[in-house]
N, C-alpha and C. Protein backbone atom coordinates (compact mmCIF):
# COMPACT_ATOMS: atom_id res chain seq x y z
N UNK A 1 -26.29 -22.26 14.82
CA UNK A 1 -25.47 -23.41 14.48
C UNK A 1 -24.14 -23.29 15.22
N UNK A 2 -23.83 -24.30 15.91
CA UNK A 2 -22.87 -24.04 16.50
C UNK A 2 -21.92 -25.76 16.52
N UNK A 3 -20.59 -25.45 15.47
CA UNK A 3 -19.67 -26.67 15.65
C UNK A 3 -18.89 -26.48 16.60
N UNK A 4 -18.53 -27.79 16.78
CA UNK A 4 -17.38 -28.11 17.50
C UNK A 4 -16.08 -28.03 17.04
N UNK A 5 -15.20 -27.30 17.44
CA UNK A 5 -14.02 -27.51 16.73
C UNK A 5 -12.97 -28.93 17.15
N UNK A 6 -12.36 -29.22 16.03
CA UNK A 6 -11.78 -30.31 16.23
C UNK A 6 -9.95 -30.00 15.27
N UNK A 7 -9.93 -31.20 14.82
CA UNK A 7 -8.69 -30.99 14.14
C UNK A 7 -8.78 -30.47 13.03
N UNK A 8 -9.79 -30.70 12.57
CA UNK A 8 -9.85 -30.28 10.76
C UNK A 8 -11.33 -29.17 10.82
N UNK A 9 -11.86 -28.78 11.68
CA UNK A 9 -13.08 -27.63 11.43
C UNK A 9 -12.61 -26.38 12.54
N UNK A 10 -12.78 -25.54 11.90
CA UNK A 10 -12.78 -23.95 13.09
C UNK A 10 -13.51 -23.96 13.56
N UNK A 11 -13.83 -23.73 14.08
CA UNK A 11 -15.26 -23.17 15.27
C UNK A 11 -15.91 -22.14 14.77
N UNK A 12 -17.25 -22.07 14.55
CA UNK A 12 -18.53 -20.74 13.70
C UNK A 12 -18.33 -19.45 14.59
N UNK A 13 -17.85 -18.76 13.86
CA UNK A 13 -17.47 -17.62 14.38
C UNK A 13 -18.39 -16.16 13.76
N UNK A 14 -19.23 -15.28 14.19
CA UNK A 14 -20.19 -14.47 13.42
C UNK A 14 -19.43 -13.30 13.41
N UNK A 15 -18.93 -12.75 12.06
CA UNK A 15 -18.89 -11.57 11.98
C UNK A 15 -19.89 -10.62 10.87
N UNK A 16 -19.65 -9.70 11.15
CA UNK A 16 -20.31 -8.90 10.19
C UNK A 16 -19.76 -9.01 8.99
N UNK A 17 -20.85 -7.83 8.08
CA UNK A 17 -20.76 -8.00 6.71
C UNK A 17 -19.24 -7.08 6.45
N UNK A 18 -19.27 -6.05 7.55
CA UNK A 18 -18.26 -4.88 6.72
C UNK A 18 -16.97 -5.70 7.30
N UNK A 19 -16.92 -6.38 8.63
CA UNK A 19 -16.00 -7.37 8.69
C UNK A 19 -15.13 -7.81 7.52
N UNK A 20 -16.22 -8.77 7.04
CA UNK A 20 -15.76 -9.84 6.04
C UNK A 20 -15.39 -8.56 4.89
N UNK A 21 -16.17 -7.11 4.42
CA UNK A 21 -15.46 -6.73 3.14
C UNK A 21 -14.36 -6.03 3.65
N UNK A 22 -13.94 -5.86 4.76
CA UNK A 22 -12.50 -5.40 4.81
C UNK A 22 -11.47 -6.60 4.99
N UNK A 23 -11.90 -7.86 5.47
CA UNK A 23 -10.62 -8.72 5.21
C UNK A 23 -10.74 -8.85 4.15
N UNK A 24 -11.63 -9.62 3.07
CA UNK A 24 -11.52 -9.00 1.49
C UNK A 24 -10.66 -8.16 0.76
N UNK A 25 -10.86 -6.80 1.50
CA UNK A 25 -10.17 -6.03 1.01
C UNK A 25 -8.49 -6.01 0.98
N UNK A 26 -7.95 -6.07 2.26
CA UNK A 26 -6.87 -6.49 3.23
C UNK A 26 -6.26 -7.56 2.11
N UNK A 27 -6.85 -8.80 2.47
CA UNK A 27 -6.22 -9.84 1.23
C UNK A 27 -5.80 -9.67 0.47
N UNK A 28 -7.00 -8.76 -0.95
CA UNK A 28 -6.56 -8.49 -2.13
C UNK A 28 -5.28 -7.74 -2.31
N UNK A 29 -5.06 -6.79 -1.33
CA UNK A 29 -4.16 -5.65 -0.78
C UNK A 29 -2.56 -6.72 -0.69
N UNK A 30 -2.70 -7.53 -0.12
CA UNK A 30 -1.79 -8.29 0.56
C UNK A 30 -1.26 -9.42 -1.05
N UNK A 31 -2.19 -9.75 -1.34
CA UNK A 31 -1.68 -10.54 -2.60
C UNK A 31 -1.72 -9.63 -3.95
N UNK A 32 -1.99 -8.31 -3.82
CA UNK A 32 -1.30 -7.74 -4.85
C UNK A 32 0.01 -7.30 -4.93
N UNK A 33 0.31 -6.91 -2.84
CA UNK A 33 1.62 -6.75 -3.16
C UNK A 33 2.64 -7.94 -3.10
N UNK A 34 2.01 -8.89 -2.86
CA UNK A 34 3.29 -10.22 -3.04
C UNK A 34 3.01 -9.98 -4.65
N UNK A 35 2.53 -10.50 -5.29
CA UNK A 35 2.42 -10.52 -6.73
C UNK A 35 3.61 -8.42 -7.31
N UNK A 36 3.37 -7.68 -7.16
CA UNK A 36 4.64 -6.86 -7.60
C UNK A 36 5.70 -7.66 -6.86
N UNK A 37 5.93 -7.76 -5.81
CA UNK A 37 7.42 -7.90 -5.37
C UNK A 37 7.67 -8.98 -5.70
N UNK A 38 7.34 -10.15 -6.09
CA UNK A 38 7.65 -11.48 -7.32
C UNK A 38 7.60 -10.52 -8.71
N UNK A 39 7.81 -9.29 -9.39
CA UNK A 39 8.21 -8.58 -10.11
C UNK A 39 8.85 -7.74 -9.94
N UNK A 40 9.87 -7.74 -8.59
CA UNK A 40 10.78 -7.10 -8.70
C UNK A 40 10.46 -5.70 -7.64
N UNK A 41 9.57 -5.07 -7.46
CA UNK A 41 8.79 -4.13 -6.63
C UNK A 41 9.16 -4.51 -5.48
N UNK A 42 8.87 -3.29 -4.73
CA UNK A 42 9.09 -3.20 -3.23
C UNK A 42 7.94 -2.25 -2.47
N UNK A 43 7.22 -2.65 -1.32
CA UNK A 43 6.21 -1.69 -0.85
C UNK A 43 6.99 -0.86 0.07
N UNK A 44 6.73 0.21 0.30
CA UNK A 44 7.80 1.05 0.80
C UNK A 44 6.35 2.17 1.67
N UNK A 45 6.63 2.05 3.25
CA UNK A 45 5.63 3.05 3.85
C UNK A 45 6.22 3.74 4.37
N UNK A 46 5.57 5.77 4.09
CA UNK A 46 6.40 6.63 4.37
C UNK A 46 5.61 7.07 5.87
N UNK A 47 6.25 7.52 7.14
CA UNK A 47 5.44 7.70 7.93
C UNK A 47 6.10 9.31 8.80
N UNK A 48 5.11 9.78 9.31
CA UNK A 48 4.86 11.11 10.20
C UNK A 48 5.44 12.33 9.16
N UNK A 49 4.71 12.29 8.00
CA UNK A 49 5.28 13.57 7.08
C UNK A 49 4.23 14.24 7.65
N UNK A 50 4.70 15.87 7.57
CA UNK A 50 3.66 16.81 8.21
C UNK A 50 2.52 16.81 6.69
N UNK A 51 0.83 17.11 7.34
CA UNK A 51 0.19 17.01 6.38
C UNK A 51 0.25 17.83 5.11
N UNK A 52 0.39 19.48 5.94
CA UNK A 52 0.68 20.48 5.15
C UNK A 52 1.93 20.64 4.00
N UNK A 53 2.74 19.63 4.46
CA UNK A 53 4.11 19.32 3.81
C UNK A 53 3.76 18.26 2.75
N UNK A 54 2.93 17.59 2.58
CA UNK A 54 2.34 16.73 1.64
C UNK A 54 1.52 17.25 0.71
N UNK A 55 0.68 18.37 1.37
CA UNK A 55 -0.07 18.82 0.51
C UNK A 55 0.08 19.97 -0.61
N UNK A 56 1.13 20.30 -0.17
CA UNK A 56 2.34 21.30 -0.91
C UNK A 56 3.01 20.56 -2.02
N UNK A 57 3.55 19.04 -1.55
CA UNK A 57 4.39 18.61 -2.53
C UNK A 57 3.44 18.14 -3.46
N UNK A 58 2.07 17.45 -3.12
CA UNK A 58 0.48 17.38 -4.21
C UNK A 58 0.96 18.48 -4.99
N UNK A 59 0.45 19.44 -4.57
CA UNK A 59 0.05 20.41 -5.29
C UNK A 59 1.23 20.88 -5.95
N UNK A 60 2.59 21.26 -5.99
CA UNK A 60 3.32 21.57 -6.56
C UNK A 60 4.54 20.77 -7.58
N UNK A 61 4.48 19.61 -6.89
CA UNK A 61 4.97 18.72 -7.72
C UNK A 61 4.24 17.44 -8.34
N UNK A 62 3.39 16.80 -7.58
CA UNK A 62 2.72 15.53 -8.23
C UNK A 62 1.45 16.12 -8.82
N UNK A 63 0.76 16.83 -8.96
CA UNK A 63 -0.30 17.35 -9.45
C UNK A 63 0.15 18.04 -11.25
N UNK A 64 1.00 18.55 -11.07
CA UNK A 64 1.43 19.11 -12.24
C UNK A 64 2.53 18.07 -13.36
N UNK A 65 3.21 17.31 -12.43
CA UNK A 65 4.45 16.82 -13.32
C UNK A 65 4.19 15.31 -13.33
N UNK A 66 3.60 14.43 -12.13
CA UNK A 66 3.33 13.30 -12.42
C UNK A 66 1.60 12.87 -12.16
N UNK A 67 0.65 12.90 -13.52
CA UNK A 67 -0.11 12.21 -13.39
C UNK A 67 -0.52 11.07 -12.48
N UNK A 68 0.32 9.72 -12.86
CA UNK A 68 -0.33 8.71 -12.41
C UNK A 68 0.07 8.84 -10.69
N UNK A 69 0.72 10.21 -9.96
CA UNK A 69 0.59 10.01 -8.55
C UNK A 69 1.78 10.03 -7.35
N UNK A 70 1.67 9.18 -6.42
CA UNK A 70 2.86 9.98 -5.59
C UNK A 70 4.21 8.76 -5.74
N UNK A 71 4.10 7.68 -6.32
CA UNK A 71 4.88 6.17 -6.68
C UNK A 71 5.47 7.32 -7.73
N UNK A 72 5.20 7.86 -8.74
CA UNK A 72 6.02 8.16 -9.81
C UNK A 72 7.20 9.30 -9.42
N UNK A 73 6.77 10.34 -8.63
CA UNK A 73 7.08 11.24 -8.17
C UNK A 73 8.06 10.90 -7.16
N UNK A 74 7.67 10.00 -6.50
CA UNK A 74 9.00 9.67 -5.77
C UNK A 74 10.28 8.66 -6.24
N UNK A 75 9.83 7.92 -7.40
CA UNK A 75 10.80 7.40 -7.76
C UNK A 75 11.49 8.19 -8.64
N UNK A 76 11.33 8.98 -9.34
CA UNK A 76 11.88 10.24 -10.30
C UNK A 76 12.53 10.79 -9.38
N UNK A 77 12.27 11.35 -7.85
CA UNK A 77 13.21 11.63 -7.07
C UNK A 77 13.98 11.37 -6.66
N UNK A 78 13.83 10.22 -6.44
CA UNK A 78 15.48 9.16 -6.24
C UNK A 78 16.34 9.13 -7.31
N UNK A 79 15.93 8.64 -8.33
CA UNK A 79 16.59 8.41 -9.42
C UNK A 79 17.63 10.14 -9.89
N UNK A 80 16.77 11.04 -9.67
CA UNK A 80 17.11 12.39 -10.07
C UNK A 80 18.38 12.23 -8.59
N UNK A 81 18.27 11.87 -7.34
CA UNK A 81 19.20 12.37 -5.83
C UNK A 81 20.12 11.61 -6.17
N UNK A 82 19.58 10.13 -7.12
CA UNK A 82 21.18 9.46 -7.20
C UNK A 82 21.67 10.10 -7.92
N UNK A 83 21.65 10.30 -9.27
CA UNK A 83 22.62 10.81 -10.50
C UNK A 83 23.40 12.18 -10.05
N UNK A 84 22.72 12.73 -9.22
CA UNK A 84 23.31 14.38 -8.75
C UNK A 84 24.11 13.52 -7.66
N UNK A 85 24.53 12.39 -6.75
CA UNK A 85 25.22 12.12 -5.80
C UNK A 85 26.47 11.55 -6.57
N UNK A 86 26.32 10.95 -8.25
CA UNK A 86 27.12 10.30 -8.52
C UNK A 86 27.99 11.28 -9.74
N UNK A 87 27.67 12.55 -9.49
CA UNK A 87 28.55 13.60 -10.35
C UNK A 87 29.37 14.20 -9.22
């Protein structure tokens, strides 16, 4: 099947299945984080931490002190760097 594109139709374009479940995925991804940050949230990406340096702070700090993960753990850290900046 092949349309024509015009003003109001796209043109048939075939992708695959894992295609389509990663824009799926992507989307949901994308409108969950508009939906926090219309609550106030912010997505925040941390980049080129050494791995071994991550897997240390897992294991020694988010593994033991924060359950729900590495969002809790780092905001407890801020919150803990401000109050020690503002004494």
């Amino acid at each position: 099947m092949n349309v024509k594109p015009d003003v109001e139709t796209m043109p048939y374009i075939r992708v695959s299945r894992e295609t389509l479940e990663i824009v799926d995925a992507l989307a949901k991804l994308v409108l969950e984080l508009f939906e926090r940050y219309e609550q106030g949230f912010e997505f925040m990406l941390v980049r080129d931490i050494p791995a071994e340096l991550l897997k240390e702070f897992d294991e020694k700090i988010v593994k033991p002190f924060y359950p729900s993960g590495h969002s809790e753990a780092v905001q407890d850290l801020m919150r803990k760097t401000i109050r020690e900046q503002q004494e």
